[in-house]
PDB file of N, CA and C in Angstrom:
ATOM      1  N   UNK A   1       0.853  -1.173   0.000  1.00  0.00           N
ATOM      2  CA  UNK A   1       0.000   0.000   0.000  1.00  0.00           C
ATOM      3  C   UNK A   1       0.895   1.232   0.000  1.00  0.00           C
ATOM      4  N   UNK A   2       0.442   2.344  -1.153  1.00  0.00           N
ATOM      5  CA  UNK A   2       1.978   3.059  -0.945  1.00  0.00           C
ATOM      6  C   UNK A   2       1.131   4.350   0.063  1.00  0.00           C
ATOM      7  N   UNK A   3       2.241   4.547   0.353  1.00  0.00           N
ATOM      8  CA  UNK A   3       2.032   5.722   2.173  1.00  0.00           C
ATOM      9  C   UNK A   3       1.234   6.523   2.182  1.00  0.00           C
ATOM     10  N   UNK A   4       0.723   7.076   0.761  1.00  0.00           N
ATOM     11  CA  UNK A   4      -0.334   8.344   1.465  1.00  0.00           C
ATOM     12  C   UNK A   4      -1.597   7.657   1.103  1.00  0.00           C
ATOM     13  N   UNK A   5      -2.038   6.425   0.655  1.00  0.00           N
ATOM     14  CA  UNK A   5      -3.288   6.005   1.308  1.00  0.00           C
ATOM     15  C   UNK A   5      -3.203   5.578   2.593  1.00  0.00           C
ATOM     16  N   UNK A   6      -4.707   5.826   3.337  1.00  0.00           N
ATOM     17  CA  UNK A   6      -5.151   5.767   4.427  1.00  0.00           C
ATOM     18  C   UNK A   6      -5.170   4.670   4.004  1.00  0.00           C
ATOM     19  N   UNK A   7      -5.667   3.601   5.187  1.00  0.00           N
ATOM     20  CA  UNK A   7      -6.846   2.436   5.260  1.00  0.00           C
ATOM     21  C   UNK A   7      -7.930   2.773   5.544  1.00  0.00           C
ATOM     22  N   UNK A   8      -9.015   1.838   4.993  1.00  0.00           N
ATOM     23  CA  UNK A   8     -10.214   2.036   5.223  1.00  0.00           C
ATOM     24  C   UNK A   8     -11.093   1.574   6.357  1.00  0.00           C
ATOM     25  N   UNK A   9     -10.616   0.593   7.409  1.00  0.00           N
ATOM     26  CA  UNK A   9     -11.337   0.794   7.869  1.00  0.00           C
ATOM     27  C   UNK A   9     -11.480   1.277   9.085  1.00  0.00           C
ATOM     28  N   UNK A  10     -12.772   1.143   9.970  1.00  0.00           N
ATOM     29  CA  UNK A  10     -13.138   1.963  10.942  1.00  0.00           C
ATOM     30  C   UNK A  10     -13.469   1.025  11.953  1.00  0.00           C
ATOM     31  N   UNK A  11     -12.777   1.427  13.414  1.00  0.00           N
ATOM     32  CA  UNK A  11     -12.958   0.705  14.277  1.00  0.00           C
ATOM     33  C   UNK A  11     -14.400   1.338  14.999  1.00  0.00           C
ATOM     34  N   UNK A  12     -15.250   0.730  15.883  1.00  0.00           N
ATOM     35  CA  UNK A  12     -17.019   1.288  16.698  1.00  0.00           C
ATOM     36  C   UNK A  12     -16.224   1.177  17.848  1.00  0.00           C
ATOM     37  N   UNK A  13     -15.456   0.947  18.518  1.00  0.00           N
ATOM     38  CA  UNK A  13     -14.930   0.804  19.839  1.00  0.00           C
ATOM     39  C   UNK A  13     -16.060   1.493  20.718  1.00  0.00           C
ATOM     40  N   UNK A  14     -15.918   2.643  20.476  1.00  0.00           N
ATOM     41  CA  UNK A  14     -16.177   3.571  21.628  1.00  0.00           C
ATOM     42  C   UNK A  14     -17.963   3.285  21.645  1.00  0.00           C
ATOM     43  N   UNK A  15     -18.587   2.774  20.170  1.00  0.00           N
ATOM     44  CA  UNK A  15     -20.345   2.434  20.371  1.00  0.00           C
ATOM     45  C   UNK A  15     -20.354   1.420  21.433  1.00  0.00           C
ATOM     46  N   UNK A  16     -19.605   0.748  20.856  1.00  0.00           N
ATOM     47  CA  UNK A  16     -19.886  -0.532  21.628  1.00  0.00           C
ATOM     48  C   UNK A  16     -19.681  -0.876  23.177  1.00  0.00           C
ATOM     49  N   UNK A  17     -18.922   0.347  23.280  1.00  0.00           N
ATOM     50  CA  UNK A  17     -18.484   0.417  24.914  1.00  0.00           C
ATOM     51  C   UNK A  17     -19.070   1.042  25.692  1.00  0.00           C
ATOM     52  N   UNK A  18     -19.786   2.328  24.808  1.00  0.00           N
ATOM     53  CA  UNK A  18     -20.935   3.281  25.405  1.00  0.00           C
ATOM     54  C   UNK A  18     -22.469   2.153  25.940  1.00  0.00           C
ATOM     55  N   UNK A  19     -22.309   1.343  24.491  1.00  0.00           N
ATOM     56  CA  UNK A  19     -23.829   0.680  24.725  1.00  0.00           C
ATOM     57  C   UNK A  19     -23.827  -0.226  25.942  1.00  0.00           C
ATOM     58  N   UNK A  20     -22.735  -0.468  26.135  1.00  0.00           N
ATOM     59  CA  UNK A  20     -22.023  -2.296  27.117  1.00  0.00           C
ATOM     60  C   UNK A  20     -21.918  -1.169  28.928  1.00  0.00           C
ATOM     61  N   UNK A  21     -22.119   0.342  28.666  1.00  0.00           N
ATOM     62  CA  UNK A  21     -21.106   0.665  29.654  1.00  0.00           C
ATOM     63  C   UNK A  21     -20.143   0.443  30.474  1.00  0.00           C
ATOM     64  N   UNK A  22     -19.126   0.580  29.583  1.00  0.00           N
ATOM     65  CA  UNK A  22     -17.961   0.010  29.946  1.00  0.00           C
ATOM     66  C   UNK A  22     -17.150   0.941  29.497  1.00  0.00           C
ATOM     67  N   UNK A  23     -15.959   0.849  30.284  1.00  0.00           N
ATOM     68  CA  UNK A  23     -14.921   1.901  29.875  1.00  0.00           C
ATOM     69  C   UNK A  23     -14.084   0.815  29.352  1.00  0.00           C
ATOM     70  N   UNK A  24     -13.095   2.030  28.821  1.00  0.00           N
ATOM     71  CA  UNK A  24     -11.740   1.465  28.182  1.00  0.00           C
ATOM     72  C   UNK A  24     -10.927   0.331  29.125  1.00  0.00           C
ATOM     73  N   UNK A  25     -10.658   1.176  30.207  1.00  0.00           N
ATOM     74  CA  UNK A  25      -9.499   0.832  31.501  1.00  0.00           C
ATOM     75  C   UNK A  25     -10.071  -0.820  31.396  1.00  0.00           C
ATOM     76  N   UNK A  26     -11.545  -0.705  31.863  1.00  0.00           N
ATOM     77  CA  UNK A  26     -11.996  -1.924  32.472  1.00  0.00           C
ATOM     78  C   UNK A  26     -12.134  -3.017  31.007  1.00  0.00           C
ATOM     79  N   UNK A  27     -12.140  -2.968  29.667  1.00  0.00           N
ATOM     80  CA  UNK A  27     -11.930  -3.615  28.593  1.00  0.00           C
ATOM     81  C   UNK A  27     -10.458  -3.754  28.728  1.00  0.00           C
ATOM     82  N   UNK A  28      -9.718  -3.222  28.556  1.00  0.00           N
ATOM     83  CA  UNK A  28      -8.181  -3.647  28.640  1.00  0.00           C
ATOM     84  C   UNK A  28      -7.789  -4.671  29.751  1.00  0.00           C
ATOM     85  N   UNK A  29      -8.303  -4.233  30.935  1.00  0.00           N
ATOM     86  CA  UNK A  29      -7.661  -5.208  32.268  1.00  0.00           C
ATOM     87  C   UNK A  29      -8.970  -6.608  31.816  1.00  0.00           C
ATOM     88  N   UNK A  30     -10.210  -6.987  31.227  1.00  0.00           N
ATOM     89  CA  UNK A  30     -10.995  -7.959  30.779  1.00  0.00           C
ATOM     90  C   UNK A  30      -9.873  -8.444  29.727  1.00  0.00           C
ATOM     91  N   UNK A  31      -9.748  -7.628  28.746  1.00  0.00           N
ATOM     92  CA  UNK A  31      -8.828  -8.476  27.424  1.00  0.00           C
ATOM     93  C   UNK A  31      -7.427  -8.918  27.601  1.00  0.00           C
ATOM     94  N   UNK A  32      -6.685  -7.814  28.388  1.00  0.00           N
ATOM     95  CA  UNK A  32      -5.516  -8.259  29.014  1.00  0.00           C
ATOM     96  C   UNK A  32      -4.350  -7.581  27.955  1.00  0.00           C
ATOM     97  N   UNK A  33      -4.836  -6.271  27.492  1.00  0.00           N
ATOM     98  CA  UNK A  33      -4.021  -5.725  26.698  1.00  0.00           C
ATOM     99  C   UNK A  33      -3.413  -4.424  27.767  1.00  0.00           C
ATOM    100  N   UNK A  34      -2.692  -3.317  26.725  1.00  0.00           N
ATOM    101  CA  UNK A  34      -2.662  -2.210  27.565  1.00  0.00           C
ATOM    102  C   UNK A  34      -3.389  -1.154  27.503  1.00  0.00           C
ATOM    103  N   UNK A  35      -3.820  -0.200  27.920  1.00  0.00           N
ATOM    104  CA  UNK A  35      -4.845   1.261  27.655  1.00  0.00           C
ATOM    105  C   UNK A  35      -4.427   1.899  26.284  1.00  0.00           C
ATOM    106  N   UNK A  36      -3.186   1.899  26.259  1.00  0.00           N
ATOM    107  CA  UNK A  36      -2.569   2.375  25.050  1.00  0.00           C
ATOM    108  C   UNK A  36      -3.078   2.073  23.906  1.00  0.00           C
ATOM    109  N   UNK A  37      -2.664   0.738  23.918  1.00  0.00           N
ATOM    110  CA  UNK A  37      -2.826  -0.365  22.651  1.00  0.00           C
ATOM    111  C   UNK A  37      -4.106  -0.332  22.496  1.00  0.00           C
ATOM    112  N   UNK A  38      -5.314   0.042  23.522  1.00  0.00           N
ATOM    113  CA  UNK A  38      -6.429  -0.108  23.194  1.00  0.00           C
ATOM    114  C   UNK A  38      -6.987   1.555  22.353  1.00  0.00           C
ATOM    115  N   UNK A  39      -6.307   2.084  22.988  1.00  0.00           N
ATOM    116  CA  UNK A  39      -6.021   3.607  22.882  1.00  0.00           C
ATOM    117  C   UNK A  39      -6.239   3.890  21.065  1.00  0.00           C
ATOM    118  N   UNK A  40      -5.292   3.385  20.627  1.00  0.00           N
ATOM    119  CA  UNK A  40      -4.550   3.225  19.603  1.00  0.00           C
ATOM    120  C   UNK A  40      -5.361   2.452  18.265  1.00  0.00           C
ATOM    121  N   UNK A  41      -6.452   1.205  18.780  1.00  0.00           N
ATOM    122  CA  UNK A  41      -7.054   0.722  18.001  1.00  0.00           C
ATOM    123  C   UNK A  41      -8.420   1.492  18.184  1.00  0.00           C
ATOM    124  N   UNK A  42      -8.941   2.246  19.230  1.00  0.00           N
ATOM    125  CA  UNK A  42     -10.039   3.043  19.271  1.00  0.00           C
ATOM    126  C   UNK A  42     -10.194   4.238  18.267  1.00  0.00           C
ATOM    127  N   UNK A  43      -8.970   4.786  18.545  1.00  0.00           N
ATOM    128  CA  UNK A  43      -8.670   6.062  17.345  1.00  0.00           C
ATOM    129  C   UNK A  43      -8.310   6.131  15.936  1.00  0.00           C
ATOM    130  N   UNK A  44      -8.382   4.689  15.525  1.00  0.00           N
ATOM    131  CA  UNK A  44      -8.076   4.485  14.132  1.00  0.00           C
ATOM    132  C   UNK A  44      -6.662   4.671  13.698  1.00  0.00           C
ATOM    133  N   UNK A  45      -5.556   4.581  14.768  1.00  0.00           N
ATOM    134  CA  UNK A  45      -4.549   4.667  14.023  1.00  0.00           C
ATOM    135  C   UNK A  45      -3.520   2.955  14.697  1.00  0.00           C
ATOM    136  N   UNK A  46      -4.444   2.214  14.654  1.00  0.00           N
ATOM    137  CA  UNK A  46      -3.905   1.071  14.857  1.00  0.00           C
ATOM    138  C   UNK A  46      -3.440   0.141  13.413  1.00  0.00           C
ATOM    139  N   UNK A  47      -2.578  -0.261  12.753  1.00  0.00           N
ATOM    140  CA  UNK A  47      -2.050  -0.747  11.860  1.00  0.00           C
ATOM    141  C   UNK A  47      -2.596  -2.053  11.340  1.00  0.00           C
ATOM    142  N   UNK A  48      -2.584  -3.024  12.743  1.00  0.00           N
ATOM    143  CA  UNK A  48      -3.182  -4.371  12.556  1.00  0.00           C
ATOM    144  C   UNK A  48      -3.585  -4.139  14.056  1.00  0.00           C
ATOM    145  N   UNK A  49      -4.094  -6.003  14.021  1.00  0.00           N
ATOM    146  CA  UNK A  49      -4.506  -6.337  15.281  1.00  0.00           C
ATOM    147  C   UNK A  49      -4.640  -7.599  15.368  1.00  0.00           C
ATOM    148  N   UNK A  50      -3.860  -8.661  16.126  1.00  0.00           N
ATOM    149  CA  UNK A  50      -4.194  -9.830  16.453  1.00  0.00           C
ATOM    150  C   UNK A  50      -5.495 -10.589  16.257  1.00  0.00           C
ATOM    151  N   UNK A  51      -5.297 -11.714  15.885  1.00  0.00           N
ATOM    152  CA  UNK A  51      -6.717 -12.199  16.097  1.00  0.00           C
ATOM    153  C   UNK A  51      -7.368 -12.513  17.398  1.00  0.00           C
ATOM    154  N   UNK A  52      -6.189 -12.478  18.226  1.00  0.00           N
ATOM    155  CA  UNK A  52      -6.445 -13.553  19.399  1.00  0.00           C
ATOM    156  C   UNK A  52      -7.006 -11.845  20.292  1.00  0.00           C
ATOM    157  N   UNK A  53      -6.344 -11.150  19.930  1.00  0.00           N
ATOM    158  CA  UNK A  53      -7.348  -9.727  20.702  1.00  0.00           C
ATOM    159  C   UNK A  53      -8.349  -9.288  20.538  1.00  0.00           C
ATOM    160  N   UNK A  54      -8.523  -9.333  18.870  1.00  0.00           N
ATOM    161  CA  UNK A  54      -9.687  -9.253  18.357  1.00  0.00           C
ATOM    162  C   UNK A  54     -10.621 -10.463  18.774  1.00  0.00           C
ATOM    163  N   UNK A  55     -10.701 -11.609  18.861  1.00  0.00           N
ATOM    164  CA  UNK A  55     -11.372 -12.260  19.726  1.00  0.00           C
ATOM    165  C   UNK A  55     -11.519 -12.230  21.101  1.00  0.00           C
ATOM    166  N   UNK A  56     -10.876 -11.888  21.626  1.00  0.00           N
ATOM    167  CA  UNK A  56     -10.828 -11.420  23.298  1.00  0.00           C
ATOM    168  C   UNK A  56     -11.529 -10.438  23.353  1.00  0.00           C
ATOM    169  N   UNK A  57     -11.381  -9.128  22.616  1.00  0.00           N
ATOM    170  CA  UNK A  57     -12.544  -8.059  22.561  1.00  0.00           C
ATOM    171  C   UNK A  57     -14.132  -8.304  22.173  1.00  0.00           C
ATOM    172  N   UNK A  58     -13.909  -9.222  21.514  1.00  0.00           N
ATOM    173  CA  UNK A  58     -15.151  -9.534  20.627  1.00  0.00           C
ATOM    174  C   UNK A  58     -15.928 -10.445  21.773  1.00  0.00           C
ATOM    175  N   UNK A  59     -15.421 -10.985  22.314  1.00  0.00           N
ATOM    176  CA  UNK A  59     -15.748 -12.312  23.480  1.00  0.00           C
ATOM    177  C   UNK A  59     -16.628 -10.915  24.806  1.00  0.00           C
ATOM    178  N   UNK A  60     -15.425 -10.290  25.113  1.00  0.00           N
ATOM    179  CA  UNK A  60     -15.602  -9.402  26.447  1.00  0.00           C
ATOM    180  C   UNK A  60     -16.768  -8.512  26.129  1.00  0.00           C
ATOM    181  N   UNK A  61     -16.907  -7.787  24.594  1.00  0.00           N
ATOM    182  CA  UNK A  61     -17.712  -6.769  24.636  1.00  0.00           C
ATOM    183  C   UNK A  61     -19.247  -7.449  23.404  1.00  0.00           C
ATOM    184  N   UNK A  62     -19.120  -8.906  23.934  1.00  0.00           N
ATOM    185  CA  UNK A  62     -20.331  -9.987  23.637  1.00  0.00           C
ATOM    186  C   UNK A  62     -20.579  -9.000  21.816  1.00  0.00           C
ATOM    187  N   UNK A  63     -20.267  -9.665  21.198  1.00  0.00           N
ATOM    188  CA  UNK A  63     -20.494  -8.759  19.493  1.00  0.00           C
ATOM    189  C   UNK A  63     -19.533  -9.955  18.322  1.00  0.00           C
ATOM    190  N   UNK A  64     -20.256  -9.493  17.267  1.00  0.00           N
ATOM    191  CA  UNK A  64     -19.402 -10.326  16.521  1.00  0.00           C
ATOM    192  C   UNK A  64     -18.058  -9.045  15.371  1.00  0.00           C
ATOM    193  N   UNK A  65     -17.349  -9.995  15.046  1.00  0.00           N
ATOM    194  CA  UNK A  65     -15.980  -8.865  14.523  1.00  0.00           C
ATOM    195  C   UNK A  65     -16.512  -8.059  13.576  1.00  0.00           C
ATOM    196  N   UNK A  66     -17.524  -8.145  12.823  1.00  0.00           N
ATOM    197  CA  UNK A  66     -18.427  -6.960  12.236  1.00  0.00           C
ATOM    198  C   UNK A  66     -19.096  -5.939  12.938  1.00  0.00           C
ATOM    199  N   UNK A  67     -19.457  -6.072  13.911  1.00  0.00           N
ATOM    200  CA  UNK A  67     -19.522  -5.173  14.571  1.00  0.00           C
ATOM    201  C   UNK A  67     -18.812  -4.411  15.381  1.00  0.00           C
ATOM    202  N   UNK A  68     -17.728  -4.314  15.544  1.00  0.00           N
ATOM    203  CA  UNK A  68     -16.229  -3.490  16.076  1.00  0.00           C
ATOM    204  C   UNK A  68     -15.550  -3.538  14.975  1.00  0.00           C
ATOM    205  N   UNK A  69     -15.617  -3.600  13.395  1.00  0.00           N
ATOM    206  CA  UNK A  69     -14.794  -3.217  12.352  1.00  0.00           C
ATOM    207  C   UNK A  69     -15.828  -3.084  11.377  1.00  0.00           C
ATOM    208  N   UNK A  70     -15.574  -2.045  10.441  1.00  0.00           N
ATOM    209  CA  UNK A  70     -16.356  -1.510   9.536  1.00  0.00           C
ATOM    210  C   UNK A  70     -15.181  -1.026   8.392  1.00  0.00           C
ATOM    211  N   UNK A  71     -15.652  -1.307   7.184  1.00  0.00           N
ATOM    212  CA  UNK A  71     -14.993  -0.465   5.932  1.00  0.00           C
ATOM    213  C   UNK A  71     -15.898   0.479   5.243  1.00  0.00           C
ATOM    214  N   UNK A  72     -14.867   1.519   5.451  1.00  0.00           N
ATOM    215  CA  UNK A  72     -15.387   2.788   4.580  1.00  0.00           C
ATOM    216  C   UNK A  72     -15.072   3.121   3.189  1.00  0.00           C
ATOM    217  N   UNK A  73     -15.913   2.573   1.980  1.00  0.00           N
ATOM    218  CA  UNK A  73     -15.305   2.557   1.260  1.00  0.00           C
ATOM    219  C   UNK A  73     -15.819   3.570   0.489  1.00  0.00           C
TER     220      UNK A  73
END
């Protein structure tokens, strides 16, 4: 991908955490990542992401991986 495209897609983090009420802090210490890293995939400037987190998130905040990832195309 050459550098000045973006990626497309879009992480719901923050819907899904509003709807679950749940904060960040308390999703990170459930998934077992850091605030940062969660930080980081909330704001769209996360690169990749494990599967095994992405299932851990997906598990903790009860949803399937379509619903915490979206493409904007």
């Amino acid at each position: 991908m050459p550098p000045e495209q973006e990626h497309r897609i879009s992480v719901r983090l923050d819907k899904l955490l509003a709807d679950r009420g749940m904060t960040l802090t308390e999703l990170a210490d459930r998934v077992g990542v850091t605030i940062v890293n969660l930080s980081i995939l909330k704001n769209g400037k996360a690169k990749a992401i494990r599967f095994s987190t992405l299932s851990a998130i997906r598990r903790e905040l009860e949803c399937q991986p379509g619903d915490l990832l979206g493409y904007d195309g």
